[in-house]
C-alpha atoms as a PDB file:
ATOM      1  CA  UNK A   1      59.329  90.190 142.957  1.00  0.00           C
ATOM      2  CA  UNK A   2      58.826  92.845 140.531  1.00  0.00           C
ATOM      3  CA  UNK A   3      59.036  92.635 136.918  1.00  0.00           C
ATOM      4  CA  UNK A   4      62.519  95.124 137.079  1.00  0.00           C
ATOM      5  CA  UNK A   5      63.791  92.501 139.319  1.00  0.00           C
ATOM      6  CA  UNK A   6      64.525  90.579 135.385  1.00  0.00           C
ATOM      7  CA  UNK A   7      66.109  93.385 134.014  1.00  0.00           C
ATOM      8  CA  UNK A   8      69.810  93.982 134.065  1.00  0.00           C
ATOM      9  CA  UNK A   9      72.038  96.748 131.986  1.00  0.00           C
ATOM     10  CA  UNK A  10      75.567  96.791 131.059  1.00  0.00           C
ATOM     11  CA  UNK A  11      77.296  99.724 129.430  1.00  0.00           C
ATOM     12  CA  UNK A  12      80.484 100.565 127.973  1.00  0.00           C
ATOM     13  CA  UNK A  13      82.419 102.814 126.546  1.00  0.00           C
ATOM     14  CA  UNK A  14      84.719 103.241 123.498  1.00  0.00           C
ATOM     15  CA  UNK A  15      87.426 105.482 121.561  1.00  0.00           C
ATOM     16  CA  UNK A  16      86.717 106.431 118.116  1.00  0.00           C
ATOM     17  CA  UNK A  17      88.054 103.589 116.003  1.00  0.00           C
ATOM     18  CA  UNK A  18      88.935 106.315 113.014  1.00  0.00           C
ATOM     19  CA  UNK A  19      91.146 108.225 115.230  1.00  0.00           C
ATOM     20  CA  UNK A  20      92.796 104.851 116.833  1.00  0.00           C
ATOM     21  CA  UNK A  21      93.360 104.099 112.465  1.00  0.00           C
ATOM     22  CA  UNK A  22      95.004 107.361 111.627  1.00  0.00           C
ATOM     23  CA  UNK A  23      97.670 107.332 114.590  1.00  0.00           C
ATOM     24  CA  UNK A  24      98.560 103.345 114.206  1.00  0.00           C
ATOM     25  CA  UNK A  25      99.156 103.971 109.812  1.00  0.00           C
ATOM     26  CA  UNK A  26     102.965 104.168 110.291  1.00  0.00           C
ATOM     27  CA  UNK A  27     102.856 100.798 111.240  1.00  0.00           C
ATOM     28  CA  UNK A  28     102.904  97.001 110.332  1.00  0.00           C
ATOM     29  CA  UNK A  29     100.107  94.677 111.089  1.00  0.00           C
ATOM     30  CA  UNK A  30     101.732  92.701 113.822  1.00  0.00           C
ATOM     31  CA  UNK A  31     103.505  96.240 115.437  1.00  0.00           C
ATOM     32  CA  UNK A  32     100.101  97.439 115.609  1.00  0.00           C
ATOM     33  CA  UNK A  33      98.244  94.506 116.863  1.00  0.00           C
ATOM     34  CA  UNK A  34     101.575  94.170 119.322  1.00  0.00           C
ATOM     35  CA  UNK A  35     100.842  97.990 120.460  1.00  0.00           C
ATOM     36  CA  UNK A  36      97.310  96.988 121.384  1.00  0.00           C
ATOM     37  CA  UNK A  37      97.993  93.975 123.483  1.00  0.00           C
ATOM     38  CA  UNK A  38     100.640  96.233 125.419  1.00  0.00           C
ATOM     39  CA  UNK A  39      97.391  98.894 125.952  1.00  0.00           C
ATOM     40  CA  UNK A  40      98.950 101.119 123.556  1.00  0.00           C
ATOM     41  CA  UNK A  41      96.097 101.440 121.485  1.00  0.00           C
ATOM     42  CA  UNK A  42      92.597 100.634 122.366  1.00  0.00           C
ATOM     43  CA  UNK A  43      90.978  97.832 121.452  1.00  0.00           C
ATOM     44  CA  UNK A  44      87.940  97.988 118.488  1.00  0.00           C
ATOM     45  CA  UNK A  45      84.756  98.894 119.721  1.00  0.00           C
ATOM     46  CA  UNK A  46      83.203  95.418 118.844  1.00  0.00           C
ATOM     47  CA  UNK A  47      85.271  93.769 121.594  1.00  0.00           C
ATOM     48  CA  UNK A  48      84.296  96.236 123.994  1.00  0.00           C
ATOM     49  CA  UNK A  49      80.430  95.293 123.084  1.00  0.00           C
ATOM     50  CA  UNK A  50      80.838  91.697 123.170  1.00  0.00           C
ATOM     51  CA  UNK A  51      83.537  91.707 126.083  1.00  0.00           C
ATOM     52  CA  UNK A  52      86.306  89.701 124.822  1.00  0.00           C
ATOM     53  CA  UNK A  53      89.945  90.690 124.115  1.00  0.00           C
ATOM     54  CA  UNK A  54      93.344  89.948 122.520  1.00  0.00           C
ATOM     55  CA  UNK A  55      95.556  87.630 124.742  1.00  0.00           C
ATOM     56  CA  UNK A  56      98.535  86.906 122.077  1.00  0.00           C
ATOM     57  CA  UNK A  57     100.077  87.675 118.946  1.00  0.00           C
ATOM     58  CA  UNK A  58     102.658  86.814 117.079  1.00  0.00           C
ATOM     59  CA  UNK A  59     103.479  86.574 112.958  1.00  0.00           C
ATOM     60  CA  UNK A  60     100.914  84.682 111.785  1.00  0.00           C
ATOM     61  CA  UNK A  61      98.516  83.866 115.043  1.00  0.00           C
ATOM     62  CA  UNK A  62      96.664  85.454 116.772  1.00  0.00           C
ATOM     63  CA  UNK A  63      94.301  84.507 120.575  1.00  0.00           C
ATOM     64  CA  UNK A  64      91.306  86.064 121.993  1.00  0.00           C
ATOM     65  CA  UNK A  65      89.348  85.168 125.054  1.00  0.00           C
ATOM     66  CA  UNK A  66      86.224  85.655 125.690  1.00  0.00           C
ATOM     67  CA  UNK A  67      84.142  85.129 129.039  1.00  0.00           C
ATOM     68  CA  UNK A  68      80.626  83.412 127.842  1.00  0.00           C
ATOM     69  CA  UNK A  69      78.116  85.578 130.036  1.00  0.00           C
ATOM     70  CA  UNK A  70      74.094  85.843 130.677  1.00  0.00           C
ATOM     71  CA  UNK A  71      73.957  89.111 127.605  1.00  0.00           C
ATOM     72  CA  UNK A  72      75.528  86.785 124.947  1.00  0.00           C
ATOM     73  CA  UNK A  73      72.649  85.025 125.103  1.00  0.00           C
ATOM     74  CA  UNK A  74      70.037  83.895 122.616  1.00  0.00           C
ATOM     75  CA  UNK A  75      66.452  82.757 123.195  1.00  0.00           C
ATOM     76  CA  UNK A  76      66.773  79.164 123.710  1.00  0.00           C
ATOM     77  CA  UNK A  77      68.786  79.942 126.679  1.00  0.00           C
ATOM     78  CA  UNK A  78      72.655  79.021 125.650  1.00  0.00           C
ATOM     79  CA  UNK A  79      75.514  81.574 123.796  1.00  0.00           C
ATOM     80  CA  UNK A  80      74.422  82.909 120.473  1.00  0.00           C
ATOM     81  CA  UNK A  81      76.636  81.505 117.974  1.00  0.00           C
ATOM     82  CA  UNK A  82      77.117  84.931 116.502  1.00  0.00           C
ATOM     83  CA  UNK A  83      79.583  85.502 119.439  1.00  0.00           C
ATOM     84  CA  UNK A  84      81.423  82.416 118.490  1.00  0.00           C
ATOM     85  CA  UNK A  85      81.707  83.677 114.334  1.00  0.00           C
ATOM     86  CA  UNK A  86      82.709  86.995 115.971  1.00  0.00           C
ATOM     87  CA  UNK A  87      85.584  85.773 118.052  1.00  0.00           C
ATOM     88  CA  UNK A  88      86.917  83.321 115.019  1.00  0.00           C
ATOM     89  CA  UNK A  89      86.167  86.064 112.726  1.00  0.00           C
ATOM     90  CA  UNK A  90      88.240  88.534 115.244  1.00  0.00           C
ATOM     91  CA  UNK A  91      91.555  85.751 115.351  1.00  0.00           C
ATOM     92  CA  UNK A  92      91.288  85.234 112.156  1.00  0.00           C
ATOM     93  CA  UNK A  93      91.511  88.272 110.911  1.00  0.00           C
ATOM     94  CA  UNK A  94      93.684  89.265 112.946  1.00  0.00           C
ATOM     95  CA  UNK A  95      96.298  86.583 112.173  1.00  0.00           C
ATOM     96  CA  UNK A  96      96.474  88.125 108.801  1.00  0.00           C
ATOM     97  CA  UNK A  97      96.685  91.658 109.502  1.00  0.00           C
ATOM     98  CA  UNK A  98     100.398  90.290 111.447  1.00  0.00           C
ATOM     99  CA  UNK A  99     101.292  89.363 107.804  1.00  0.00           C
ATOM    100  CA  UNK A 100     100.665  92.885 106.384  1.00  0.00           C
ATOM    101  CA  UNK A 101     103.359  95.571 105.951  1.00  0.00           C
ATOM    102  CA  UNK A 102     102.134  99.561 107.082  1.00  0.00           C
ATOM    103  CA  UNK A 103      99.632 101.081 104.537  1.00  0.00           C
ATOM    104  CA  UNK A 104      98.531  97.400 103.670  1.00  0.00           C
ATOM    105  CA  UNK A 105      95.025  96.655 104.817  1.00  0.00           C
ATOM    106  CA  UNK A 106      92.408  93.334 104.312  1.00  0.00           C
ATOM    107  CA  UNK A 107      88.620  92.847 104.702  1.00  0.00           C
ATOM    108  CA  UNK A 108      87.343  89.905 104.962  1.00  0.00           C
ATOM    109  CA  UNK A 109      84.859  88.278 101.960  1.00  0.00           C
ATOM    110  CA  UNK A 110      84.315  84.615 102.891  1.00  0.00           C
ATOM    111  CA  UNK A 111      83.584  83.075 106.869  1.00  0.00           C
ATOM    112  CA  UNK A 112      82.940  79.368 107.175  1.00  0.00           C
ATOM    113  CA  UNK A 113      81.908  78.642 110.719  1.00  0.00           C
ATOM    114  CA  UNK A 114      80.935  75.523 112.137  1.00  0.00           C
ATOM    115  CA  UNK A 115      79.350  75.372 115.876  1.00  0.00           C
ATOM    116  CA  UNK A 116      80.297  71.950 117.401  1.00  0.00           C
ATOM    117  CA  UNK A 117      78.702  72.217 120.984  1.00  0.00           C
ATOM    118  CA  UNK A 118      76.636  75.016 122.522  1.00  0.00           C
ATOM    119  CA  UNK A 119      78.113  77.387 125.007  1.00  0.00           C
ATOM    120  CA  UNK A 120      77.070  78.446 128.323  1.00  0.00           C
ATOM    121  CA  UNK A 121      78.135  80.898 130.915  1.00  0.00           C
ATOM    122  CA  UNK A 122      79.175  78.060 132.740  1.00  0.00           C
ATOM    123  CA  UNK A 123      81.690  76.825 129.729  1.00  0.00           C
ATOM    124  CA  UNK A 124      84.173  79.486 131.381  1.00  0.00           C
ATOM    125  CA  UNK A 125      86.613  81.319 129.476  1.00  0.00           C
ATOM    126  CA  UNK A 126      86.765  80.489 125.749  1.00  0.00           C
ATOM    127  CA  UNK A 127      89.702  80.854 123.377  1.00  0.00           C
ATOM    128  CA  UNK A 128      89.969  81.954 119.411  1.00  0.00           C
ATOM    129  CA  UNK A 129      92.980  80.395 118.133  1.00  0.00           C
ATOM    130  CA  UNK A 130      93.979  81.335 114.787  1.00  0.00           C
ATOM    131  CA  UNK A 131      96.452  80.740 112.116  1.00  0.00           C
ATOM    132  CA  UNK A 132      97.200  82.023 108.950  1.00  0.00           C
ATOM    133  CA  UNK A 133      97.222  79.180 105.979  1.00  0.00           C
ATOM    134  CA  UNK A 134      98.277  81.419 103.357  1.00  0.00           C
ATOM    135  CA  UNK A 135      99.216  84.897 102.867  1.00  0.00           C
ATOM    136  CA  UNK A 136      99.430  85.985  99.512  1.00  0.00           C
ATOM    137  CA  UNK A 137      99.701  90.176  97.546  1.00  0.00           C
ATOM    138  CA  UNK A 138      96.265  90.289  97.436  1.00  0.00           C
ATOM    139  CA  UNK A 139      94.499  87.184  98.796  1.00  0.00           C
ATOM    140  CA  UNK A 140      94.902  85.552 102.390  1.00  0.00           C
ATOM    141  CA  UNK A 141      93.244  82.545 103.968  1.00  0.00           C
ATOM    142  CA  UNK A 142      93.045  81.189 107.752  1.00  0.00           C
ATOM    143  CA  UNK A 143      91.776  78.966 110.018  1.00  0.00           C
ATOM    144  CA  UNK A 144      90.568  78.798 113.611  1.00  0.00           C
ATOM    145  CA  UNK A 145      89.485  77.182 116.852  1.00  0.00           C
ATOM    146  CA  UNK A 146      87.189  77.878 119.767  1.00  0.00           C
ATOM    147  CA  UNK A 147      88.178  76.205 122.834  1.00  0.00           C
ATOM    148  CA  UNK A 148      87.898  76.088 126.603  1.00  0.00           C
ATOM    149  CA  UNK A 149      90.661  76.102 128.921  1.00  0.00           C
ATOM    150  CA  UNK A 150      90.878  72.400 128.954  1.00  0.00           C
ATOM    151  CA  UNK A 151      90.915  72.077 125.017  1.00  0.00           C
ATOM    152  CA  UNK A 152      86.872  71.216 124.123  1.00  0.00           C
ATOM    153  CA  UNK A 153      86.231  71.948 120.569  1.00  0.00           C
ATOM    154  CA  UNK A 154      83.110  74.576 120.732  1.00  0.00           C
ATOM    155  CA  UNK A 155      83.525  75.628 116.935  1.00  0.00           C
ATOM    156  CA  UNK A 156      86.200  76.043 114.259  1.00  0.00           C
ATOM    157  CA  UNK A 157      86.411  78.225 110.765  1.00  0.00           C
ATOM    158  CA  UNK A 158      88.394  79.662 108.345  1.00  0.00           C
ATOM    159  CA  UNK A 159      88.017  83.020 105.980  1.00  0.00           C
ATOM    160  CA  UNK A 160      89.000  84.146 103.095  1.00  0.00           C
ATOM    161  CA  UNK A 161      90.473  87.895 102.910  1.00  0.00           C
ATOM    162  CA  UNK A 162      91.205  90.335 100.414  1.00  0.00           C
ATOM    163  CA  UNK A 163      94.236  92.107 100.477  1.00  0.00           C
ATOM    164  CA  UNK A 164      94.629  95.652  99.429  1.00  0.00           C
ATOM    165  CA  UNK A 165      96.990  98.926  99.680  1.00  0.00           C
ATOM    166  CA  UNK A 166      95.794 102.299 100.700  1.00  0.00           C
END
């Protein structure tokens, strides 16, 4: 066995997010978001890297899912829990950019994660489920949950956005 035996390679390939931005401006948060999940629009580069995507959303929700495999891995041999942040972080936000008229936009200034159980690539497919607590002019709050298909708690947050026009 040699030592290139080890390696592996994945690649991927996106479309330029600030082109994607300037054709979707006309419309609402959820229209948009809806657009995407009907392959309308393509999805953000970051889910292309980490290989997860939307599965539903509606007003005030939004799901991911997310196959845990071998490159999400961390040294100690399980999922790095920045991939579970990322996919709360991804529902959540996403749950309150449905809220938002066209020409609204939010970023997000607070993430509280907490990682309950380590994942695996044997987990199976995980789920970011996310709801919107409170959507306000210029503030927004939400929570979320990372789950197998069978329910298992893996982790669970909630952010804090800023809301802004223009």
């Amino acid at each position: 066995m040699t030592e290139d035996d080890h390696l592996h390679q994945r690649t991927f390939t996106w479309e330029d997010p600030m082109a994607v931005l300037a054709r979707s401006k006309h419309l609402s948060g959820l229209e948009y978001l809806q657009a995407m999940l009907r392959d309308e629009f393509p999805p953000p580069p970051i889910s292309k890297a980490l290989d997860f995507k939307l599965v539903s959303i509606e007003k005030g929700r939004a799901v991911f899912e997310c196959m845990p495999q071998e490159f999400h891995y961390n040294p100690i041999g399980v999922v790095h829990g920045g991939l579970a942040s990322t996919l709360l972080d991804s529902a959540m936000g996403c749950a309150v950019q449905t809220m938002l008229p066209a020409g609204t936009t939010y970023v997000t200034v607070e993430l509280h994660i907490n990682l309950v159980r380590a994942i695996t690539k044997t987990t199976g497919l995980v789920y970011a489920e996310s709801e919107v607590l409170h959507s306000g002019r210029t503030l927004a709050t939400a929570q979320g949950r990372l789950t197998d298909a069978q329910g298992k708690l893996y982790a669970h947050g909630s952010t804090t956005c800023i809301v802004s026009t223009g």
